[in-house]
Protein backbone atom coordinates (compact mmCIF):
# COMPACT_ATOMS: atom_id res chain seq x y z
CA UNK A 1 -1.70 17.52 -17.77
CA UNK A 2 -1.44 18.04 -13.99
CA UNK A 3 0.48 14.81 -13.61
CA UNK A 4 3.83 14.39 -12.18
CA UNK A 5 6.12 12.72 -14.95
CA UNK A 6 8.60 11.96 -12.05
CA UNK A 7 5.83 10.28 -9.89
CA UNK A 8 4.08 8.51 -12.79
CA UNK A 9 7.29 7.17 -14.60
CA UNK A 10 6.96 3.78 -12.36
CA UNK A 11 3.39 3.11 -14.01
CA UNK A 12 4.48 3.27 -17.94
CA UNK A 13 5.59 0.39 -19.54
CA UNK A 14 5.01 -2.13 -16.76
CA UNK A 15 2.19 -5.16 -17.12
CA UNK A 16 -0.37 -4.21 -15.00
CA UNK A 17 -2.78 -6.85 -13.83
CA UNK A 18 -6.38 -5.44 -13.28
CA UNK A 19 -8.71 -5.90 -10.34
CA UNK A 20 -12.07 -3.82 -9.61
CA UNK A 21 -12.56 -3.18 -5.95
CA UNK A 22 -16.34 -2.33 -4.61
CA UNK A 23 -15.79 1.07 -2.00
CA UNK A 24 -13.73 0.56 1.38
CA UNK A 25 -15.28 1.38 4.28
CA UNK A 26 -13.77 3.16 6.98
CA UNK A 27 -10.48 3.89 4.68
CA UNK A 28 -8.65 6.86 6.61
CA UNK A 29 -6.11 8.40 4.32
CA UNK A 30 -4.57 9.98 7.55
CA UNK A 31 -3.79 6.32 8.53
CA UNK A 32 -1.27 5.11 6.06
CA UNK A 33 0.93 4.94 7.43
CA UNK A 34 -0.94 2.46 9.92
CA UNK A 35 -2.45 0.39 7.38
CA UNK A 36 1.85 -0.31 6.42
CA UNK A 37 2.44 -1.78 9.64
CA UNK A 38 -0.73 -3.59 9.97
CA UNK A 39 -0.44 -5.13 6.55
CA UNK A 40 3.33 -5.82 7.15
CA UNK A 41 2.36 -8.07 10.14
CA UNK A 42 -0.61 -9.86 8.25
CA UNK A 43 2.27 -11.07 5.66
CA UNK A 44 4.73 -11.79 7.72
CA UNK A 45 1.55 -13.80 9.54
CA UNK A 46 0.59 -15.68 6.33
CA UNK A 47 4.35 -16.33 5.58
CA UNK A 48 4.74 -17.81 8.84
CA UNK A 49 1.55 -20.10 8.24
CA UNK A 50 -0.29 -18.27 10.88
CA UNK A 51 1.66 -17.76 13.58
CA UNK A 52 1.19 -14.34 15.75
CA UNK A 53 3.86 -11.47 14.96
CA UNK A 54 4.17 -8.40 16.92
CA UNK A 55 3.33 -5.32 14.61
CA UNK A 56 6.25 -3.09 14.46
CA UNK A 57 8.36 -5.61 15.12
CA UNK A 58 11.36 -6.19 11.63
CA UNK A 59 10.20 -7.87 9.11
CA UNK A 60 11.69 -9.52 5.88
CA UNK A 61 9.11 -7.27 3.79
CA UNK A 62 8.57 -3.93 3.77
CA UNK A 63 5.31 -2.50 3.27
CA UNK A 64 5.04 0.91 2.64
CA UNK A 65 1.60 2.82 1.83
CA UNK A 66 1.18 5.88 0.46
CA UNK A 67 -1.28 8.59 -1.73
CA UNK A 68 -1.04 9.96 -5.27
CA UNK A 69 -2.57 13.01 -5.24
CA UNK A 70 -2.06 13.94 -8.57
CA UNK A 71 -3.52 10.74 -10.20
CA UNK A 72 -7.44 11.38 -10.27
CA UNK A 73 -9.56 12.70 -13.26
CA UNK A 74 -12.33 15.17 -10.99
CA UNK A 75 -12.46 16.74 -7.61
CA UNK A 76 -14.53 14.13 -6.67
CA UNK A 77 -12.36 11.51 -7.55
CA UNK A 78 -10.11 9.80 -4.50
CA UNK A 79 -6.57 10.25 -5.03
CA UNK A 80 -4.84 7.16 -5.85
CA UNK A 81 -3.06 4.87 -3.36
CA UNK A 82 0.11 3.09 -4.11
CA UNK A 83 0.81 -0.45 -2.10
CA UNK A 84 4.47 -1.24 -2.60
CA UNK A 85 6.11 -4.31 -0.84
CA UNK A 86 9.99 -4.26 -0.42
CA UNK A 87 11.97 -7.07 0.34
CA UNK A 88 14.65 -6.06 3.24
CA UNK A 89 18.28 -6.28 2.37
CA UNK A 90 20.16 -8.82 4.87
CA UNK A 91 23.16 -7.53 3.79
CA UNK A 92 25.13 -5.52 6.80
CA UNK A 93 25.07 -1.96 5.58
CA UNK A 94 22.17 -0.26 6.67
CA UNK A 95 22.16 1.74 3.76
CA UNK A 96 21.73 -0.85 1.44
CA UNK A 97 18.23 -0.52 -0.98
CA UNK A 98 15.50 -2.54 -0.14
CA UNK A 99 14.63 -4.64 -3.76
CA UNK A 100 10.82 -3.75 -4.89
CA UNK A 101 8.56 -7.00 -5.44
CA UNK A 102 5.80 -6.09 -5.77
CA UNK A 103 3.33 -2.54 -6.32
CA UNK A 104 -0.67 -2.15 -6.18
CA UNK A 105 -2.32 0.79 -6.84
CA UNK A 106 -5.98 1.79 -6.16
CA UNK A 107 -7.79 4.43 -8.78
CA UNK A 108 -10.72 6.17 -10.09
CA UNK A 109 -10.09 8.76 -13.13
CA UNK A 110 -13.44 10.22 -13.73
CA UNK A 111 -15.18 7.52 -11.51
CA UNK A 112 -18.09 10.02 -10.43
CA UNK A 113 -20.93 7.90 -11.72
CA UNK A 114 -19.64 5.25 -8.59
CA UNK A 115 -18.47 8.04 -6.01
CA UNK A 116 -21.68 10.22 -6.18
CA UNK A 117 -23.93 7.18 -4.88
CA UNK A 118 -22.21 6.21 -2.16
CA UNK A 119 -22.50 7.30 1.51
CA UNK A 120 -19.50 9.06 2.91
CA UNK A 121 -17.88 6.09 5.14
CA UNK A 122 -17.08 4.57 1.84
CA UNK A 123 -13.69 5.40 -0.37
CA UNK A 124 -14.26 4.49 -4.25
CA UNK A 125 -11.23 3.63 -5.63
CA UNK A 126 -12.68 1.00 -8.41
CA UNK A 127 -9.78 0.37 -10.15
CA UNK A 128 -6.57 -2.06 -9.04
CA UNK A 129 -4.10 -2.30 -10.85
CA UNK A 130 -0.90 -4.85 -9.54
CA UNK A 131 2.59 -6.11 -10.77
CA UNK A 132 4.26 -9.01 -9.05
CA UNK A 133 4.13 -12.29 -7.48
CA UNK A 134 0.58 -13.65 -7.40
CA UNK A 135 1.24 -14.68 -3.90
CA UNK A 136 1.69 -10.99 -2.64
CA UNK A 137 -1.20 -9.82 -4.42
CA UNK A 138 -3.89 -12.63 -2.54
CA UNK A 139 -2.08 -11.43 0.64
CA UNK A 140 -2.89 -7.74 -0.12
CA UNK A 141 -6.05 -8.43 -1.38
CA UNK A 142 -7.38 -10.68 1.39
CA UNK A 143 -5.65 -8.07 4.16
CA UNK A 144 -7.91 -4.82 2.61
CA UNK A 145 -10.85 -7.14 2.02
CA UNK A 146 -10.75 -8.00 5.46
CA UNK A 147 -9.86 -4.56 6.59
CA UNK A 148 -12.42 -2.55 4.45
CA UNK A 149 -15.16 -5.01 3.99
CA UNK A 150 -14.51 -4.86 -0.11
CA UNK A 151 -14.71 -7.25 -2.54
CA UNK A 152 -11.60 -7.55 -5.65
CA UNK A 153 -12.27 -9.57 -8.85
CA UNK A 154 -10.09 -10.13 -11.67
CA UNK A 155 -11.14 -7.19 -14.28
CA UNK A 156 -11.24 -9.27 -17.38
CA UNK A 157 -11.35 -7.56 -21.00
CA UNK A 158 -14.24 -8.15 -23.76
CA UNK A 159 -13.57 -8.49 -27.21
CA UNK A 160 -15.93 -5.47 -27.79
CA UNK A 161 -14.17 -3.26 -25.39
CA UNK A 162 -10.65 -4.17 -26.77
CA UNK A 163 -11.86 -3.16 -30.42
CA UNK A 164 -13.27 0.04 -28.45
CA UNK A 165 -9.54 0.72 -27.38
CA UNK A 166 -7.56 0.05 -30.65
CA UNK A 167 -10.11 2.25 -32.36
CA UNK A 168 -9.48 5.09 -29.90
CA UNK A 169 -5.57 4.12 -29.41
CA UNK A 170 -4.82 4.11 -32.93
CA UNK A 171 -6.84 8.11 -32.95
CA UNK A 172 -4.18 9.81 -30.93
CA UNK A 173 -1.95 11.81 -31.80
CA UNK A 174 1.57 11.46 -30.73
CA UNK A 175 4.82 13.51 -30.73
CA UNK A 176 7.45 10.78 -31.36
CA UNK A 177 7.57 7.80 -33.88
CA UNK A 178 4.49 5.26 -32.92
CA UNK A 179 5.05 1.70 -33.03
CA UNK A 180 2.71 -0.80 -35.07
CA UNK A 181 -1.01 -1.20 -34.87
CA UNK A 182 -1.16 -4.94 -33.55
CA UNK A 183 -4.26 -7.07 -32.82
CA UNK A 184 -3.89 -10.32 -31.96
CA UNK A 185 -6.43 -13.07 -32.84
CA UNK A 186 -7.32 -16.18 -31.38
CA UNK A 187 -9.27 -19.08 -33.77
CA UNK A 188 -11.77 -21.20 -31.73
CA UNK A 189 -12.40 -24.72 -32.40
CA UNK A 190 -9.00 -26.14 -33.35
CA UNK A 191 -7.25 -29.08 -31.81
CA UNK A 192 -4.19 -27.01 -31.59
CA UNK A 193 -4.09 -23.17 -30.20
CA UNK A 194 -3.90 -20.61 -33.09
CA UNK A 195 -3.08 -17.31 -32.91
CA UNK A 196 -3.35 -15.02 -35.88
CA UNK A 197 -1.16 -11.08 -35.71
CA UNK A 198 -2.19 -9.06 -37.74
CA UNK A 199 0.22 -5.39 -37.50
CA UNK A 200 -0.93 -2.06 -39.51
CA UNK A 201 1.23 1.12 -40.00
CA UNK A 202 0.27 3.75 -37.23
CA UNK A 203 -0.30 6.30 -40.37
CA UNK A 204 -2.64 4.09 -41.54
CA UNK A 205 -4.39 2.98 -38.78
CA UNK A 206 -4.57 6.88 -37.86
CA UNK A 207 -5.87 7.68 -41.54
CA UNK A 208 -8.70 5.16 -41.38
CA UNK A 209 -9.70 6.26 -37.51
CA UNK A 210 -9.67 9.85 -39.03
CA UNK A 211 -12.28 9.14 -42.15
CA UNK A 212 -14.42 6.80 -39.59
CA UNK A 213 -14.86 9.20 -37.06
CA UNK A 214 -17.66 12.11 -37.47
CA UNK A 215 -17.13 14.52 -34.62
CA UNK A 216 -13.65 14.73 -32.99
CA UNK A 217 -13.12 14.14 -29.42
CA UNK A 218 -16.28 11.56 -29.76
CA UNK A 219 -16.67 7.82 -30.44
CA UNK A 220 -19.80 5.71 -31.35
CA UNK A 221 -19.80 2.29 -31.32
CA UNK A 222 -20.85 2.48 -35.57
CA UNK A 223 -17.83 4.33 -35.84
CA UNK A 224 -15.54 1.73 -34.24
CA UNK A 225 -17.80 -1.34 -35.82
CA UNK A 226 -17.11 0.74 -39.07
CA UNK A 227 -13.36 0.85 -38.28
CA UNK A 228 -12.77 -2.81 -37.66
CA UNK A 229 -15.18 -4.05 -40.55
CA UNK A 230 -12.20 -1.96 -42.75
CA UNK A 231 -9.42 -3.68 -41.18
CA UNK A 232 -11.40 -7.69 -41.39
CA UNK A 233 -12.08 -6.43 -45.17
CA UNK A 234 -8.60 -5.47 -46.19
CA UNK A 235 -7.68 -8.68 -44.21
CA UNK A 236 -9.83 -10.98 -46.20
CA UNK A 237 -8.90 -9.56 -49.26
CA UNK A 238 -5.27 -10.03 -48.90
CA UNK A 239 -5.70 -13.51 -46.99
CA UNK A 240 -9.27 -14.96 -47.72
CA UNK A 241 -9.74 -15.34 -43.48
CA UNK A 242 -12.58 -13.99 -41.97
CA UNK A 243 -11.23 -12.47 -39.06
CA UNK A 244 -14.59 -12.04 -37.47
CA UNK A 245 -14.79 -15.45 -36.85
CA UNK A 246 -11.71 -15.31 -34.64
CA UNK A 247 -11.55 -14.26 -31.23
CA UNK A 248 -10.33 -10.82 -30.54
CA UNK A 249 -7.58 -11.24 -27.40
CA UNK A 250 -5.04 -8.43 -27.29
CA UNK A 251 -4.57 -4.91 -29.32
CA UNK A 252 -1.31 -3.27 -29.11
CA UNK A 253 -0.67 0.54 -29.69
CA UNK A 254 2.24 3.42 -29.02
CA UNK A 255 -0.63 4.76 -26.21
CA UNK A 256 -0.96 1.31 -24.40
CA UNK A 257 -1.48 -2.79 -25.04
CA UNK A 258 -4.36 -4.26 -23.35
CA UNK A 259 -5.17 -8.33 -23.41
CA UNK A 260 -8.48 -9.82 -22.58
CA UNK A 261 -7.00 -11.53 -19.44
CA UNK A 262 -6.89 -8.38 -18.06
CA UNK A 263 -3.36 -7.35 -18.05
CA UNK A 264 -2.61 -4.06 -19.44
CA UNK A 265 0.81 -1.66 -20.20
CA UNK A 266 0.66 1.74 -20.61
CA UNK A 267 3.12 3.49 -22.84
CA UNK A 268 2.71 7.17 -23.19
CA UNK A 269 2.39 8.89 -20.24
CA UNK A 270 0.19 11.60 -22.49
CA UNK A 271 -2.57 9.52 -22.57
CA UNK A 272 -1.96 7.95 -18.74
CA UNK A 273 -5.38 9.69 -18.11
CA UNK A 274 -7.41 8.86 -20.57
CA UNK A 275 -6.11 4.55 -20.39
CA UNK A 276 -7.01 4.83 -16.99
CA UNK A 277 -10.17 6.56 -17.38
CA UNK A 278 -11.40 3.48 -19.56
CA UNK A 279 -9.92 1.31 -17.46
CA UNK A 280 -12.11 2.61 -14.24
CA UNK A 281 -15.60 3.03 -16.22
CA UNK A 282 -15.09 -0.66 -16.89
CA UNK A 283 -14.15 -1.65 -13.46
CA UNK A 284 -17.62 0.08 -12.52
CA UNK A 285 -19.40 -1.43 -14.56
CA UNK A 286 -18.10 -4.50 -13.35
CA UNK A 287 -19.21 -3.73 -9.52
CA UNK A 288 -22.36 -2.10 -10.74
């Protein structure tokens, strides 16, 4: 509730690509505006194949580093920090825009189980979330691994966790028309890919979640196991495929849409929060 729509609207329906990052060390928020110049030279070093370049000195990218206050679950949460890269205009008009490339952002919503056993040289921000060229983000990536002594690795998402997030997805509430229920199937074992959708009315999506769940505002994994056997059955039923048997790879909701590869889109920027929140406890888990 204490986010900034205005601040936030650049993170909703965007494909994020996930990343969890173990602490930085030695991360100075006070020095942001540092860390822009530094990385701006490393770039504009690994663009040039390694030759020097003077920091400070104009650059075709612009790197420009800077702190979301708003964007944390807990006081003992970090703040999030946004990494945006800028390519510079050539045209002659100084005012001309710089054209965004690429954005990064480091998180932790409710990442307290990380932060509280850490010593205090070290920033947790477990959660990395980036959208553009691949190239830009193994610059980034190698520049604060370098920087911070940290360690990034693709965040990849289980079958068990994405039935976790339809089941709680398809739960919420929501003040405007919701799109379709989607999960999207993969079949193993088949000399040519096949992918099976299968799309359910949010009403009825939300009407099963609500006679599954016990106690509002809590999940079990029986209750979401109980919630997906319902959907395979009515599935088989109507279709004779046992959907069990098929690999689940992406679920697709008015809150968000989350594949297994690890890319993500968030939708509603009511439940920014609460995606995120998920989306650090698993990047801890994955550094823990």
């Amino acid at each position: 509730e204490n986010v900034d729509p205005q601040k936030t609207a650049f993170l909703l329906r965007k494909a994020w690509t996930l990343y969890s990052v173990t602490p930085l060390y030695r991360f100075h928020r006070a020095r942001l505006r540092d860390y822009a110049r530094l990385l701006s030279a490393f770039i504009a070093a690994e663009k040039q194949k390694g030759l020097a370049v003077e920091v400070g000195v104009e650059l075709d990218i612009k790197v420009a580093v800077s702190s979301l206050a708003d964007l944390r679950g807990s006081e003992q949460d970090q703040a999030a920090v946004l990494v945006q890269l800028s390519l510079r205009s050539r045209a002659s008009s100084r005012n001309s825009e710089d054209k965004l490339v690429w954005s990064g952002w480091f998180c932790s919503v409710y990442g307290d189980d990380l932060s509280e056993n850490v010593p205090e040289d070290f920033t947790c921000l477990p959660l990395f979330l980036t959208h553009g060229a691949e190239s830009y983000t193994s610059m980034v990536g190698s520049w604060f691994q370098k920087t911070f002594d940290c360690c990034f690795r693709r965040l990849a998402i289980s079958p068990l966790n994405l039935s976790w997030m339809v089941a709680m997805w398809a739960g919420c509430k929501l003040d405007r028309a919701a799109s379709a229920v989607e999960l999207v199937f993969s079949v193993p074992r088949l000399s040519q890919p096949l992918d099976i959708s299968y799309a359910i009315h949010p009403e009825d999506a939300k009407a099963l979640w609500d006679t599954v769940q016990k106690t509002p505002g809590e999940i079990t994994q029986e209750e979401v196991d109980v919630f997906m056997d319902c959907l395979y059955a009515h599935f088989h039923r109507h279709f004779k495929i046992h959907l069990s048997a098929a690999k689940l790879v992406k679920v697709s909701t008015a809150v968000a849409s989350a594949h297994c590869d690890g890319i993500v889109k968030i939708l509603h920027r009511q439940y920014l929060p609460g995606v995120l929140m998920l989306l650090t406890e698993l990047a801890i888990s994955q550094i823990q």
